[in-house]
Structure formats: structure tokens, C-alpha cells
C-alpha atoms as a PDB file:
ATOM      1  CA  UNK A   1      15.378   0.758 -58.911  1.00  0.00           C
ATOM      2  CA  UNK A   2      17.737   2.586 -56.338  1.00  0.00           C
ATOM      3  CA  UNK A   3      16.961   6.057 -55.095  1.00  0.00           C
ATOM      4  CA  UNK A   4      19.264   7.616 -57.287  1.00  0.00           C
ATOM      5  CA  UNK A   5      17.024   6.443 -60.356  1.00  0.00           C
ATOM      6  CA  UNK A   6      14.306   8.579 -59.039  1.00  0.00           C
ATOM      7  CA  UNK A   7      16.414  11.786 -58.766  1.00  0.00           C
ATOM      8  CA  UNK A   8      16.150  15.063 -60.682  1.00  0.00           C
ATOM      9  CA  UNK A   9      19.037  16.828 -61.803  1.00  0.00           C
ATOM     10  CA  UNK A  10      21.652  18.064 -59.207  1.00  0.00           C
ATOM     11  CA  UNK A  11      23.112  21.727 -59.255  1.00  0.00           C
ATOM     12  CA  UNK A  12      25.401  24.211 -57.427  1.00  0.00           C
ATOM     13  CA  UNK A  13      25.384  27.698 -57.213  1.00  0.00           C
ATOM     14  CA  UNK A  14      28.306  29.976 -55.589  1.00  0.00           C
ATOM     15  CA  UNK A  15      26.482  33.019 -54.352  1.00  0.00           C
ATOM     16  CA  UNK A  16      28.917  35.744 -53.029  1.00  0.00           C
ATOM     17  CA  UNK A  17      27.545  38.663 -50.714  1.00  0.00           C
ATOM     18  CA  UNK A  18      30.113  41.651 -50.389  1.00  0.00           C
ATOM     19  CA  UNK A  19      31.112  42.524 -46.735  1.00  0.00           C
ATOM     20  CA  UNK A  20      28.224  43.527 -45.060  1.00  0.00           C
ATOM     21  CA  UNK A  21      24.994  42.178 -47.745  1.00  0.00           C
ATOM     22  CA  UNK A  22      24.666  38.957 -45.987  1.00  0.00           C
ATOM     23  CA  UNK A  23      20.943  39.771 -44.081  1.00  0.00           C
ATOM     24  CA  UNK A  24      18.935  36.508 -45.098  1.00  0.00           C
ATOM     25  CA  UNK A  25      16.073  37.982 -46.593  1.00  0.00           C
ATOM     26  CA  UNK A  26      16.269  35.313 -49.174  1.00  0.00           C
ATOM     27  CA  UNK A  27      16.154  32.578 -46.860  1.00  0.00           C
ATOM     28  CA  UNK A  28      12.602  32.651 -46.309  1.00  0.00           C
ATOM     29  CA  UNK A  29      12.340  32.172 -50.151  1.00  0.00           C
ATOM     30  CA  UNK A  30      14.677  29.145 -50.199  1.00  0.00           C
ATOM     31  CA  UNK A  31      12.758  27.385 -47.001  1.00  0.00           C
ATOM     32  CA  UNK A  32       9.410  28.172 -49.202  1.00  0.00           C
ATOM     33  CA  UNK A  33      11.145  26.286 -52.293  1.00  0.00           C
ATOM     34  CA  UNK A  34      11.799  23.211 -50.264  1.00  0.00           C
ATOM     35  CA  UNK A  35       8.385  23.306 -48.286  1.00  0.00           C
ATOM     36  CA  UNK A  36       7.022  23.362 -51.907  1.00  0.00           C
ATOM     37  CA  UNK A  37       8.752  20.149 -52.950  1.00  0.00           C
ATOM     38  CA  UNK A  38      10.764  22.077 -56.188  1.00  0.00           C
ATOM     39  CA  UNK A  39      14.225  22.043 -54.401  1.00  0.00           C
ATOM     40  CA  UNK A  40      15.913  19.139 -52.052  1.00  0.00           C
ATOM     41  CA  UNK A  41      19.123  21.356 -50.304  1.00  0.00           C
ATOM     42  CA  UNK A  42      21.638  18.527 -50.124  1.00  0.00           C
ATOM     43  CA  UNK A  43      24.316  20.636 -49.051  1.00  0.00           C
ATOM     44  CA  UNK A  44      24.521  24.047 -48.011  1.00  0.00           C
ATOM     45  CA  UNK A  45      28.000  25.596 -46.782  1.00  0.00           C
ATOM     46  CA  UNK A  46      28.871  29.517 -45.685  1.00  0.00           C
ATOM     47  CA  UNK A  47      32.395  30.794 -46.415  1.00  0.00           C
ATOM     48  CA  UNK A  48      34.236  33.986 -46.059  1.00  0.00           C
ATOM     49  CA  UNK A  49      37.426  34.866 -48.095  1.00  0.00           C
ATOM     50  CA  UNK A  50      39.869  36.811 -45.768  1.00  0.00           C
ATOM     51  CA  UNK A  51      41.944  39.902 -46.821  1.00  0.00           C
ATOM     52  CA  UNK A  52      44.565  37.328 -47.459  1.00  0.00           C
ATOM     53  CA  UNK A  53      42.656  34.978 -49.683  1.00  0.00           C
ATOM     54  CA  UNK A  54      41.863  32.332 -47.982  1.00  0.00           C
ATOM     55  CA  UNK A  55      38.555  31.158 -47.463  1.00  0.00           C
ATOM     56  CA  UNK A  56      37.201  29.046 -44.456  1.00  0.00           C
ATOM     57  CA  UNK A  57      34.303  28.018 -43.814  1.00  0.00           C
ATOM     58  CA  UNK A  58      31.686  29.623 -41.485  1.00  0.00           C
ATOM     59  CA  UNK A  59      29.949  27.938 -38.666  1.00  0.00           C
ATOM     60  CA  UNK A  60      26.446  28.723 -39.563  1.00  0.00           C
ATOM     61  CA  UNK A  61      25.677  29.793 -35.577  1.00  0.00           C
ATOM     62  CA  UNK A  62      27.647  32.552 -36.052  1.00  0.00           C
ATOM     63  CA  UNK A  63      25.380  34.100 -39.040  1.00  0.00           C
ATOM     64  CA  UNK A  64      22.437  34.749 -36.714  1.00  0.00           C
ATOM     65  CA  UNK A  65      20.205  34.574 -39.578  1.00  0.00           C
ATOM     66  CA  UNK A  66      16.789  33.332 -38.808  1.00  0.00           C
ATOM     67  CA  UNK A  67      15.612  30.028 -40.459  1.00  0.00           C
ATOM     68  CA  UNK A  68      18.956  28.514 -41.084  1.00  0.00           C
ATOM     69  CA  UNK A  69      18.567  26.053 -38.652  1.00  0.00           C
ATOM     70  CA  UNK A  70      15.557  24.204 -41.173  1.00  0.00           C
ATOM     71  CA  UNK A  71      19.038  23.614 -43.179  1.00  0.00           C
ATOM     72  CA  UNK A  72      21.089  21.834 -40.028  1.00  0.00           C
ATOM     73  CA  UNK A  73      22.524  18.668 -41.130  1.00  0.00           C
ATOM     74  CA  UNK A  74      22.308  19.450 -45.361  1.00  0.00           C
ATOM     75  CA  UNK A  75      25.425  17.876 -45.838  1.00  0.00           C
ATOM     76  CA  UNK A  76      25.636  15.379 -48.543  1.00  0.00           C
ATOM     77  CA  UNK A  77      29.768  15.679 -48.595  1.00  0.00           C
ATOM     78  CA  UNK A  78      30.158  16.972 -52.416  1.00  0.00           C
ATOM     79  CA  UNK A  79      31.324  20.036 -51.276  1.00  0.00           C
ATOM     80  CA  UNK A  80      34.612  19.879 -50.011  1.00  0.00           C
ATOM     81  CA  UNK A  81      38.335  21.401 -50.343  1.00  0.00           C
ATOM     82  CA  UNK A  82      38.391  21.759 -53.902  1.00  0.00           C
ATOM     83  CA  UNK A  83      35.452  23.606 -53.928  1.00  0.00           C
ATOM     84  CA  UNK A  84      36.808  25.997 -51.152  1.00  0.00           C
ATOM     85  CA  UNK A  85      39.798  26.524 -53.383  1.00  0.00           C
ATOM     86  CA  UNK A  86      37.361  27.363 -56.056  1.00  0.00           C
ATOM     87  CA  UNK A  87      35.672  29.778 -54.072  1.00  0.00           C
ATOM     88  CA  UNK A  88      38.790  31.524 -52.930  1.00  0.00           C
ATOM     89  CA  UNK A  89      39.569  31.989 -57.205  1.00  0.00           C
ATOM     90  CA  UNK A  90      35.919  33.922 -57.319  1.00  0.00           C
ATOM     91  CA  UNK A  91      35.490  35.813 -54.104  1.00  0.00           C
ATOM     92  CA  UNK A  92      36.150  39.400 -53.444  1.00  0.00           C
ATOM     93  CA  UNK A  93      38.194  39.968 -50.317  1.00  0.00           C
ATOM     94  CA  UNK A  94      36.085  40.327 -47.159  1.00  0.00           C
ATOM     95  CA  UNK A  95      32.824  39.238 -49.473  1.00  0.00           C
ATOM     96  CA  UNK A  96      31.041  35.737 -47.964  1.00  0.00           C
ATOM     97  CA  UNK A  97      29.527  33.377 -49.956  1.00  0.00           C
ATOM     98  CA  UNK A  98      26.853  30.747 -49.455  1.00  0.00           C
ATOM     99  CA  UNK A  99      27.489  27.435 -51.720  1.00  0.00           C
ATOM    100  CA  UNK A 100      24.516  25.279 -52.009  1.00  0.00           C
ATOM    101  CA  UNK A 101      23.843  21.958 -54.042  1.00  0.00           C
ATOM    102  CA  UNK A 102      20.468  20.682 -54.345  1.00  0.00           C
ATOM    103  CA  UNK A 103      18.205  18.606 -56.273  1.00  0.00           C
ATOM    104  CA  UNK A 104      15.740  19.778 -58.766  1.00  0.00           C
ATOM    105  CA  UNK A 105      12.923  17.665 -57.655  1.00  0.00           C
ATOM    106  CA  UNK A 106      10.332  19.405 -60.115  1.00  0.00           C
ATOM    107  CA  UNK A 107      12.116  17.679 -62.791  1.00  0.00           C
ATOM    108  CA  UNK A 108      12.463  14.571 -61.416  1.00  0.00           C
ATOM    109  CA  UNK A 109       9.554  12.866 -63.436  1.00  0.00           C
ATOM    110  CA  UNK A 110      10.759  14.031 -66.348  1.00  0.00           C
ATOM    111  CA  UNK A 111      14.773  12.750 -65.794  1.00  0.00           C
ATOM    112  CA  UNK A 112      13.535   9.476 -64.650  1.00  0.00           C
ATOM    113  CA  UNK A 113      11.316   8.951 -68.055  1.00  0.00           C
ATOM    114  CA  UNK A 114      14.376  10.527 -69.942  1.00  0.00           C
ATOM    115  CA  UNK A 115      17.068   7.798 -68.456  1.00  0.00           C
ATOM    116  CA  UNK A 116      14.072   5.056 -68.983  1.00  0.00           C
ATOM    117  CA  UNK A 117      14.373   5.969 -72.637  1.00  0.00           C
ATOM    118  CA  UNK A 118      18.210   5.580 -72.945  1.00  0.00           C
ATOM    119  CA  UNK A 119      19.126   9.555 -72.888  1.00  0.00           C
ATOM    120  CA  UNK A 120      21.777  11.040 -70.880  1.00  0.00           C
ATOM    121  CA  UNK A 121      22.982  14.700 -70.416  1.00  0.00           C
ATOM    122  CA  UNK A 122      25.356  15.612 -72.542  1.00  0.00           C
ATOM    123  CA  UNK A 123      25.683  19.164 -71.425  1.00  0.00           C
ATOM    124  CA  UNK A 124      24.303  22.045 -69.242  1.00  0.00           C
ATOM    125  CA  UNK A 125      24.871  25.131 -68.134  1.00  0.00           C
ATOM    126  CA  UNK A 126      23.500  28.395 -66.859  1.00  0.00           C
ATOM    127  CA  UNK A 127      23.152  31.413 -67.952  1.00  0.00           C
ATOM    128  CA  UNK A 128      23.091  34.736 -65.453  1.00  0.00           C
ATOM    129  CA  UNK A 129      20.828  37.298 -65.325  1.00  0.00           C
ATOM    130  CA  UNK A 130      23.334  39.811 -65.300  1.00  0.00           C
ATOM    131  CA  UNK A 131      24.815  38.391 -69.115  1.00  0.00           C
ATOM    132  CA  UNK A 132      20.972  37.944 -70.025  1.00  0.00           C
ATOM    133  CA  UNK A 133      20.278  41.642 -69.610  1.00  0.00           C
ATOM    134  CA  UNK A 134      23.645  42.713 -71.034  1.00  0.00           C
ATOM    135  CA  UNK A 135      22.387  40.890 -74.276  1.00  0.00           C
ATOM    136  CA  UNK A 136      19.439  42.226 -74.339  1.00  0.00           C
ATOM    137  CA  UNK A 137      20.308  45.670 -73.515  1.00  0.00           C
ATOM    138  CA  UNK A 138      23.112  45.266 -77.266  1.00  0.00           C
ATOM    139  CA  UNK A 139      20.169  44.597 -79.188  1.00  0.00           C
ATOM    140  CA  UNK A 140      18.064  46.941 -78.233  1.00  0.00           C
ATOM    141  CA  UNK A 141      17.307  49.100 -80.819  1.00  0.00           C
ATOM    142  CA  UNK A 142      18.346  52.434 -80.329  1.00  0.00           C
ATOM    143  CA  UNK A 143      15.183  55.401 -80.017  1.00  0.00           C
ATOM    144  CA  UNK A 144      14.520  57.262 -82.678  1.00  0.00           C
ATOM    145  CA  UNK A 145      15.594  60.576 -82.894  1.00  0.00           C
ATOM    146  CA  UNK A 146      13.157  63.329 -83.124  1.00  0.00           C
ATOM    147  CA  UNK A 147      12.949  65.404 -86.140  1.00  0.00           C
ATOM    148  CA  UNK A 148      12.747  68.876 -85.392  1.00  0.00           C
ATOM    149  CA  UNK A 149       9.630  71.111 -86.655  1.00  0.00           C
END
């Protein structure tokens, strides 16, 4: 069995920070999800759209953010130009963005017996917690109006 039997499922995520949010607060909490064995970053790449539109990528020295250097080297090669390009369709102006692919090795056990068994993923998805709340803020029921006495 290769090593790519053994692997959980693989996502992205294309997290933009307008000009001026990018502080790496969360990167603690990222470096705590590897340490812990749920995540494997397999690539991890920081771009900035100009006024112009394009978007290049960032050299991750000039970010200054402390603890990005546990993440030198996560560079698999999946992300490349077209990804860039897709980046540039999403991205606000000025905004940066941080793409990141890794492995979800707390499912890994579970995938491998899956793929044992003869399944495969058919489809996926994700769904954000902005469009979870807008749902759930629509069926809300509205308050009840007080009767006057």
C-alpha cells in the first residue's frame, strides 16, 4: 500500500484579509492544529492582489508574522498559476490572501476503511459560516409582539 492509500481527504481554503487585517493571530491556532496531528499543511502560499489586479505572490519574510517559519518548505506544488488567476477573480484590491492545502489527517482512518470497501467521493463541498448564519437568521421566527394592556 503506497502512502497515498493512507491519506485523509485533501482541501483548500482561499482566505482573503483586507489591506491592513493580516496580524497572524490565527497562526498560533493553525501551528496548534498540526502539533495536534488533525491537519498536515502541504502547501501554504501568501498573495496580494494589486490596485491593478494582479496578484503575486508574497515572500513569506516579508510578513514578519511570528511562527510562519514552522510552515518553511510546505510546498507540495498543487498550487500554482491557475490558482493565482483564481485568486485574482476573488480578491478585493489591496486585500492579501493566504491559500493553504492540507490534509485532514483526523479522517484518515476512516478514508482508508472507506476506499478498502470500494467507496469513492462523489462530491463535497463547504459551506461558510457567513451563508450558515444568513440561513439561520431567515428562519428565525420573528418575536412576538406585545399586546398592549
Amino acid at each position: 500500500m503506497s502512502g497515498l492509500d493512507e491519506m485523509g481527504p485533501v482541501d483548500y481554503l482561499c482566505i482573503e484579509f483586507p489591506q491592513g487585517s493580516l496580524k497572524g493571530t490565527a497562526l498560533p491556532l493553525l501551528i496548534d492544529l498540526v502539533d495536534r496531528r488533525i491537519v498536515r499543511i502541504m502547501d501554504l502560499l501568501f498573495v496580494r492582489k494589486s490596485p491593478d489586479g494582479t496578484v503575486v505572490a508574497i515572500d513569506g519574510r516579508e510578513l514578519e508574522l511570528n511562527g510562519l517559519g514552522a510552515f518553511h518548505g510546505a510546498a507540495s506544488g498543487m498550487l500554482g498559476g491557475d490558482d493565482l488567476r483564481e485568486a485574482a477573480s476573488v480578491l478585493e484590491p489591496g486585500a492579501a490572501a493566504m491559500l493553504l492545502v492540507y490534509e485532514n489527517l483526523w479522517a484518515a482512518p476512516l478514508s482508508r476503511a472507506l476506499r478498502q470497501n470500494g467507496a469513492h467521493l462523489v462530491a463535497g463541498g463547504r459551506i461558510a459560516v457567513q451563508e450558515i448564519l444568513r440561513v439561520l437568521d431567515e428562519t428565525e421566527p420573528e418575536p412576538a409582539i406585545a399586546k398592549g394592556r
